[in-house]
Protein backbone atom coordinates (compact mmCIF):
# COMPACT_ATOMS: atom_id res chain seq x y z
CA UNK A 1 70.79 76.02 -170.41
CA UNK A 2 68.10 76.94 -173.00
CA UNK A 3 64.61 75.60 -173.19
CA UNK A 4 65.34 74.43 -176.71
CA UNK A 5 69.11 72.72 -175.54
CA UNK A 6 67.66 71.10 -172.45
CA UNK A 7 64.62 69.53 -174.69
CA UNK A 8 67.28 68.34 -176.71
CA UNK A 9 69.11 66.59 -173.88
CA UNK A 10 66.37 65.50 -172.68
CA UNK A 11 65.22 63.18 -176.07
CA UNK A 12 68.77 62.04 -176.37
CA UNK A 13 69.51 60.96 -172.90
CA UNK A 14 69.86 57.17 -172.14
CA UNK A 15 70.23 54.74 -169.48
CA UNK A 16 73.84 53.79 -169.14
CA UNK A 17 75.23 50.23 -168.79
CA UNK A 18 76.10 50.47 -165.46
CA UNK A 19 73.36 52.94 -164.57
CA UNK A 20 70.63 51.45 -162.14
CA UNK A 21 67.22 52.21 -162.37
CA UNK A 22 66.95 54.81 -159.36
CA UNK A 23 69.51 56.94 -160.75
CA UNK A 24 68.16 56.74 -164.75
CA UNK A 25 64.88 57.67 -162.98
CA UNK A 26 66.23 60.56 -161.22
CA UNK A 27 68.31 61.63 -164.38
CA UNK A 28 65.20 61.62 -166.41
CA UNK A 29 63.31 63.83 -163.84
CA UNK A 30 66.18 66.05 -163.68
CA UNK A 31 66.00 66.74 -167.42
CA UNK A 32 62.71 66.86 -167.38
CA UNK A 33 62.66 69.30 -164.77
CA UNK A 34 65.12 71.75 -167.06
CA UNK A 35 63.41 70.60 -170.13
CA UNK A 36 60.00 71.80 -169.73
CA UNK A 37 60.48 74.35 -166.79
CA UNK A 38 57.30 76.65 -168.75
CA UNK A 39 55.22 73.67 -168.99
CA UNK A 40 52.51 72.48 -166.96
CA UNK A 41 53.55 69.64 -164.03
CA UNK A 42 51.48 66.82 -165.96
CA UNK A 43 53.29 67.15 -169.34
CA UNK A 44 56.43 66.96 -167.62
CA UNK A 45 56.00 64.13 -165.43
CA UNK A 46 54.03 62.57 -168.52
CA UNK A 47 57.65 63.06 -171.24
CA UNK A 48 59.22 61.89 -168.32
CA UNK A 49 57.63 58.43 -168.16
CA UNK A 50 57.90 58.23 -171.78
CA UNK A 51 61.58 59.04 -171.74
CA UNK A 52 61.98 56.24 -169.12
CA UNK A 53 60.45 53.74 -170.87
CA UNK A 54 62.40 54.57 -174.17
CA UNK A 55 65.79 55.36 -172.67
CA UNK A 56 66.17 52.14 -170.50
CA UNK A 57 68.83 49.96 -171.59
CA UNK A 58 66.90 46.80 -172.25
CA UNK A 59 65.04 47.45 -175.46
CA UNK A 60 62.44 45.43 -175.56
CA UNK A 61 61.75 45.55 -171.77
CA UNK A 62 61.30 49.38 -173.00
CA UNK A 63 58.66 48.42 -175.22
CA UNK A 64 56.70 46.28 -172.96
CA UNK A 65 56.48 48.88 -170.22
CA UNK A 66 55.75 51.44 -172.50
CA UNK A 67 52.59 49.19 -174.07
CA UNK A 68 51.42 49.50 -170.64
CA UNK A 69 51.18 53.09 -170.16
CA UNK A 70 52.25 53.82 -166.76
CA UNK A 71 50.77 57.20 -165.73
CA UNK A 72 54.05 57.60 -163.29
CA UNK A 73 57.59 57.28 -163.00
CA UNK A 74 56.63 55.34 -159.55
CA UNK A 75 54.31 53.13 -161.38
CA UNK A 76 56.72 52.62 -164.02
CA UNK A 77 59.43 51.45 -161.97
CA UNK A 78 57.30 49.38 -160.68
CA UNK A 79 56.24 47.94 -163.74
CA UNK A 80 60.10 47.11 -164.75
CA UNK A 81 60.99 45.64 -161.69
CA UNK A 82 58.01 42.89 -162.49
CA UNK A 83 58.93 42.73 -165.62
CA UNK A 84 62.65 41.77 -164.28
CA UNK A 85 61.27 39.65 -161.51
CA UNK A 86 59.20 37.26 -164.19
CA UNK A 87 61.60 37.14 -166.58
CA UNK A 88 64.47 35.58 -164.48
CA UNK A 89 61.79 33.69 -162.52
CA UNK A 90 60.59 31.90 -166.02
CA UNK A 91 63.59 31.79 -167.92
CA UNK A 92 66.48 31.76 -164.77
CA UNK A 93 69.90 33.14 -164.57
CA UNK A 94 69.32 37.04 -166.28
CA UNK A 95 71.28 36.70 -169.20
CA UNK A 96 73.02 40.13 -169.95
CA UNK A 97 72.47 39.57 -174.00
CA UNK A 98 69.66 41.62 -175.11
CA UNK A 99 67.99 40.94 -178.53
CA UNK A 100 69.49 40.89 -181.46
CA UNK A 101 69.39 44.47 -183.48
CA UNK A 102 70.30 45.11 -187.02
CA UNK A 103 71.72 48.26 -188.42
CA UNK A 104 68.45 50.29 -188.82
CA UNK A 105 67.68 50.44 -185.55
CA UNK A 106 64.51 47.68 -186.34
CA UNK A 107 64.40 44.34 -185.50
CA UNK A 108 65.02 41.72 -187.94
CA UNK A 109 63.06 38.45 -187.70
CA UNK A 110 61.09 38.27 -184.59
CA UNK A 111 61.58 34.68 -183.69
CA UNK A 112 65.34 34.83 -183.94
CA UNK A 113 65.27 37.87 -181.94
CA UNK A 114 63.35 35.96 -179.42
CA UNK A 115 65.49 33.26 -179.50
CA UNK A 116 68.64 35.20 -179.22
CA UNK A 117 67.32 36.92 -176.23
CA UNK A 118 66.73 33.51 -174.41
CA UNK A 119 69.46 32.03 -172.22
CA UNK A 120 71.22 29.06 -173.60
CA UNK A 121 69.50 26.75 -170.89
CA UNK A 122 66.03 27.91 -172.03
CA UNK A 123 66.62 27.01 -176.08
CA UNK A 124 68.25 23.33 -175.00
CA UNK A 125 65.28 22.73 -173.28
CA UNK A 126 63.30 24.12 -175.62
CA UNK A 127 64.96 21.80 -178.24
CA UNK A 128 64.64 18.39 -176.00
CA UNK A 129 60.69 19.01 -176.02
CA UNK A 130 60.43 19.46 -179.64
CA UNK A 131 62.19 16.42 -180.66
CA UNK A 132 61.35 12.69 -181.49
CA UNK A 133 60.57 9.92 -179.09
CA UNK A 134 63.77 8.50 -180.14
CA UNK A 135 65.72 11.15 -178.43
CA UNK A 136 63.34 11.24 -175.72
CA UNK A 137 64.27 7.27 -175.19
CA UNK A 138 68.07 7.56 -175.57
CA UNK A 139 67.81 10.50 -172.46
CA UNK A 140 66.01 8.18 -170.13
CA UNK A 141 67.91 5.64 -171.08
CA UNK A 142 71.24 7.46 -169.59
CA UNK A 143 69.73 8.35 -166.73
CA UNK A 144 68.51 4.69 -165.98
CA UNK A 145 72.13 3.76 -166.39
CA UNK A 146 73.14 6.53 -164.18
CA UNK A 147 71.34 5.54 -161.77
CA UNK A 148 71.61 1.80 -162.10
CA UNK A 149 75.76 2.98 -161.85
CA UNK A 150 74.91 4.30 -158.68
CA UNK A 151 72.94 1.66 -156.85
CA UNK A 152 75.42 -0.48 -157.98
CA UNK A 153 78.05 1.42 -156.14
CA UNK A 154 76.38 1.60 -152.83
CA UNK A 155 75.53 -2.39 -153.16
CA UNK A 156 79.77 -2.81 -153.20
CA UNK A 157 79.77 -0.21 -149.63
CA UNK A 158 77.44 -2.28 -148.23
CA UNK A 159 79.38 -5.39 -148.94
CA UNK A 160 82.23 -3.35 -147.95
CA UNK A 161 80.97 -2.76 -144.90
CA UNK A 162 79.70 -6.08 -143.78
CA UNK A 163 82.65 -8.03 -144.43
CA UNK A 164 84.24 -5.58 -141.95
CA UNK A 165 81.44 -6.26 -138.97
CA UNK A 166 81.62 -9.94 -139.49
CA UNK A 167 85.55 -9.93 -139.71
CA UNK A 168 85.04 -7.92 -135.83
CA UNK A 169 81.93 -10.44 -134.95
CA UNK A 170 84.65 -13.89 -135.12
CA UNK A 171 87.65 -11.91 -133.76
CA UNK A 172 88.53 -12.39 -130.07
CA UNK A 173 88.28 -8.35 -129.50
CA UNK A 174 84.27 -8.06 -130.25
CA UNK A 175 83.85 -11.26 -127.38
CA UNK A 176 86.15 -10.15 -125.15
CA UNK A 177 83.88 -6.90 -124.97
CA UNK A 178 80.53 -8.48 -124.87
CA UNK A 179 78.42 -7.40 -121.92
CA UNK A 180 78.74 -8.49 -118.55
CA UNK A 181 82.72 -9.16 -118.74
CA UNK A 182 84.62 -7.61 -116.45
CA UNK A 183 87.31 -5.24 -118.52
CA UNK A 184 88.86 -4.31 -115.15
CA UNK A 185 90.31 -7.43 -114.29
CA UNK A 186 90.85 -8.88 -117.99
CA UNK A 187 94.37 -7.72 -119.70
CA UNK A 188 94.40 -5.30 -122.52
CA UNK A 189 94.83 -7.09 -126.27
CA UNK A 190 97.06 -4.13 -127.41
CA UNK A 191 99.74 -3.97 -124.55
CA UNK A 192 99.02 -6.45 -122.04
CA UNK A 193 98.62 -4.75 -118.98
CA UNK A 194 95.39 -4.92 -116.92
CA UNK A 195 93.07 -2.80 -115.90
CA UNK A 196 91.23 -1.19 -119.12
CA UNK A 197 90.44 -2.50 -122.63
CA UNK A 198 91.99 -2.19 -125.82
CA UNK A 199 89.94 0.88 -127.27
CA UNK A 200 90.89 2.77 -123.93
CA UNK A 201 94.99 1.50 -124.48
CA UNK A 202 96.87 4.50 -124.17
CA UNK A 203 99.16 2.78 -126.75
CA UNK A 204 96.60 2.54 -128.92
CA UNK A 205 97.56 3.82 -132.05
CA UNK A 206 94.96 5.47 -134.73
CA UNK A 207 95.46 2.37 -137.34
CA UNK A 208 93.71 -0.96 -135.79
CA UNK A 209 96.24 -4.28 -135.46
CA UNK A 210 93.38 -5.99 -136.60
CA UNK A 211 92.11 -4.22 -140.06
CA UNK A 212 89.48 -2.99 -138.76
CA UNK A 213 88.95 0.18 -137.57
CA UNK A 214 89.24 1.37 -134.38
CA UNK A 215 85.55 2.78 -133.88
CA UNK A 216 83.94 -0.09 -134.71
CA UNK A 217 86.18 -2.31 -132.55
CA UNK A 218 84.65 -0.20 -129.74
CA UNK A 219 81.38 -1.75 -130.58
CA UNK A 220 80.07 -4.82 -128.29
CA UNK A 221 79.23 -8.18 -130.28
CA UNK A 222 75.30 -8.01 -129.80
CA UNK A 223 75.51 -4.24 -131.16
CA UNK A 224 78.27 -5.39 -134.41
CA UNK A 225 75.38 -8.53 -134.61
CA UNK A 226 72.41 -6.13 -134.63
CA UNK A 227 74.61 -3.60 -137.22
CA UNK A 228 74.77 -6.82 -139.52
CA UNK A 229 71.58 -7.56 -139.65
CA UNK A 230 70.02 -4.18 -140.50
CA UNK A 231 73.20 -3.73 -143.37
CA UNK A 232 71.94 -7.35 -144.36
CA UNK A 233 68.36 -6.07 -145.11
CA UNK A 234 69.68 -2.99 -146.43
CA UNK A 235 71.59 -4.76 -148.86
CA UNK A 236 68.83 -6.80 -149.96
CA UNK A 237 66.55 -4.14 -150.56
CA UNK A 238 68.99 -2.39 -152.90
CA UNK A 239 69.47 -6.00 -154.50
CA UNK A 240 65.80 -6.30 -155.04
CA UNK A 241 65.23 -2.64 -156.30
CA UNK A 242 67.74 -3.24 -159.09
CA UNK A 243 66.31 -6.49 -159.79
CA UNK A 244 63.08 -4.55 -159.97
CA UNK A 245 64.69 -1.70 -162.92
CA UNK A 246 65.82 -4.75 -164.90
CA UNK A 247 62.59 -5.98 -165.29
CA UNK A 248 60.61 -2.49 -165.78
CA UNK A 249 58.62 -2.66 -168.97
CA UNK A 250 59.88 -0.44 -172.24
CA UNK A 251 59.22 3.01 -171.45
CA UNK A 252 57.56 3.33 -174.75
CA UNK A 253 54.79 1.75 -176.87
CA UNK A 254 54.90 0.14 -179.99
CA UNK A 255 52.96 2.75 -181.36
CA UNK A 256 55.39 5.60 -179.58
CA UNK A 257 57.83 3.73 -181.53
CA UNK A 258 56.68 4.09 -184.68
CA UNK A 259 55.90 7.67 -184.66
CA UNK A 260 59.85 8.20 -185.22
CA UNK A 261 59.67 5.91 -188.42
C-alpha cells in the first residue's frame, strides 16, 4: 500500500468491541509501521501512542491517558490498565456503558455524562448520602427491624431446642444411659432384647419413638443437663440484647430532627 493510503488507515483505525488491548496495540504498531515506513523511529512510535490513546474504545479513558502523555506504547498500556484497575476498584462491577455522546461527536453536559457513566450502585449510593436525615432515619430504622426479626427468630430455636433436651432429661431413655449403668446386662427400650442399648438397636429406625431425635437420645443425662444449661444462658443473653435495642436512645437529636423541617 501507499504511504499516503496507509497514513490514512492508520488515522481511521479503531479499537474494536471485542478487541483486547494487546492486539489494538499490535494493530496500531502494525499501521504505524506501514504508515510512516520513511520516517524516523521516534515519530512513529510517537503517532503510535497517540493513535492508541485516541482509538481505544472507552472514550474518555482515551482522554485521560492521553492527558498523561505516555512517551510509549509500553507505558501507555500501562497507564490503561491502572486506569481500569481504579476504576472498578472505586466504583465496582465495570459497567460496559460508556458516557453518554451526542451527535457531534462532543459531549453534552458534563455532569450527566458523568453520571451516565457511573454504575447504577454508585448513583443510589450517591443519592442516600445526599438526602435528609429523615431518610437517613427511616433506613436504620429497617435495618433495626431486620435485625430485631432475626434475633427474634433464633430466641424461638433456642426455645425449640430446649424443650427438646428437657423432654430427653425426664424420659426413662436419658437415665437409663447415665454413667456407670451397665447397658450390657439392661434390655434394649426399642426391641427388648439384651445386650446393647437403644441407639445401638439394630431395629432402630431413623425417626425416634419418643419425638426426639435419635442423636440426641444418644446423649447421657449429665451431658443433655450440661447442653441445657449453656442453651439456658444462651437464651438469656439474646433475651437481654433485645431488651437492650428496645431501650437504645433515638438515633437522632432534636436538633438532627429539625434540620428536615
Amino acid at each position: 500500500a501507499l504511504p499516503e493510503t496507509a497514513q490514512v488507515q492508520f488515522n481511521n483505525a479503531r479499537q474494536a468491541p471485542e478487541e483486547s488491548l494487546e492486539d489494538w496495540a499490535d494493530r496500531v504498531l502494525s499501521l504505524a509501521t506501514r504508515a510512516f515506513r520513511n520516517l524516523p523511529d521516534d515519530y512513529m512510535y510517537e503517532q503510535a501512542v497517540m493513535r492508541l490513546c485516541q482509538g481505544i474504545e472507552n472514550k474518555q479513558l482515551g482522554v485521560q491517558i492521553s492527558n498523561l502523555q505516555p512517551q510509549s506504547i509500553e507505558e501507555a498500556i500501562d497507564k490503561i490498565r491502572l486506569f481500569q484497575h481504579n476504576t472498578q476498584a472505586i466504583y465496582g462491577k465495570p459497567n460496559r456503558r460508556e458516557v453518554r455522546q451526542v451527535t457531534d461527536g462532543q459531549y453534552g453536559d458534563h455532569h450527566e455524562a458523568f453520571r451516565e457513566y457511573q454504575g447504577p450502585h454508585v448513583r443510589d449510593t450517591m443519592a442516600l448520602e445526599r438526602a435528609p436525615v429523615s431518610t437517613w432515619k427511616v433506613e436504620l430504622e429497617k435495618s433495626d427491624k431486620k435485625f430485631e426479626n432475626k434475633l427474634g427468630q433464633v430466641h424461638e430455636k433456642l426455645d425449640d431446642m430446649m424443650d427438646q433436651f428437657k423432654q430427653l432429661l425426664t424420659s426413662p431413655i436419658a437415665g437409663s444411659c447415665l454413667p456407670g449403668r451397665q447397658t450390657g446386662t439392661e434390655s434394649c427400650h426399642h426391641c427388648g432384647e439384651r445386650g446393647h442399648s437403644k441407639m445401638e438397636c439394630p431395629n432402630l429406625e431413623s425417626k425416634s419413638v419418643s419425638g426426639v431425635p435419635p442423636l440426641i437420645e444418644g446423649l447421657h443425662g449429665r451431658e443433655c443437663a450440661t447442653i441445657v444449661l449453656s442453651l439456658d444462658m444462651l437464651r438469656r443473653t439474646v433475651w437481654i440484647y433485645r431488651r437492650g435495642i428496645e431501650l437504645l436512645p433515638p438515633q437522632f437529636s432534636q436538633a438532627e430532627q429539625q434540620q428536615d423541617h
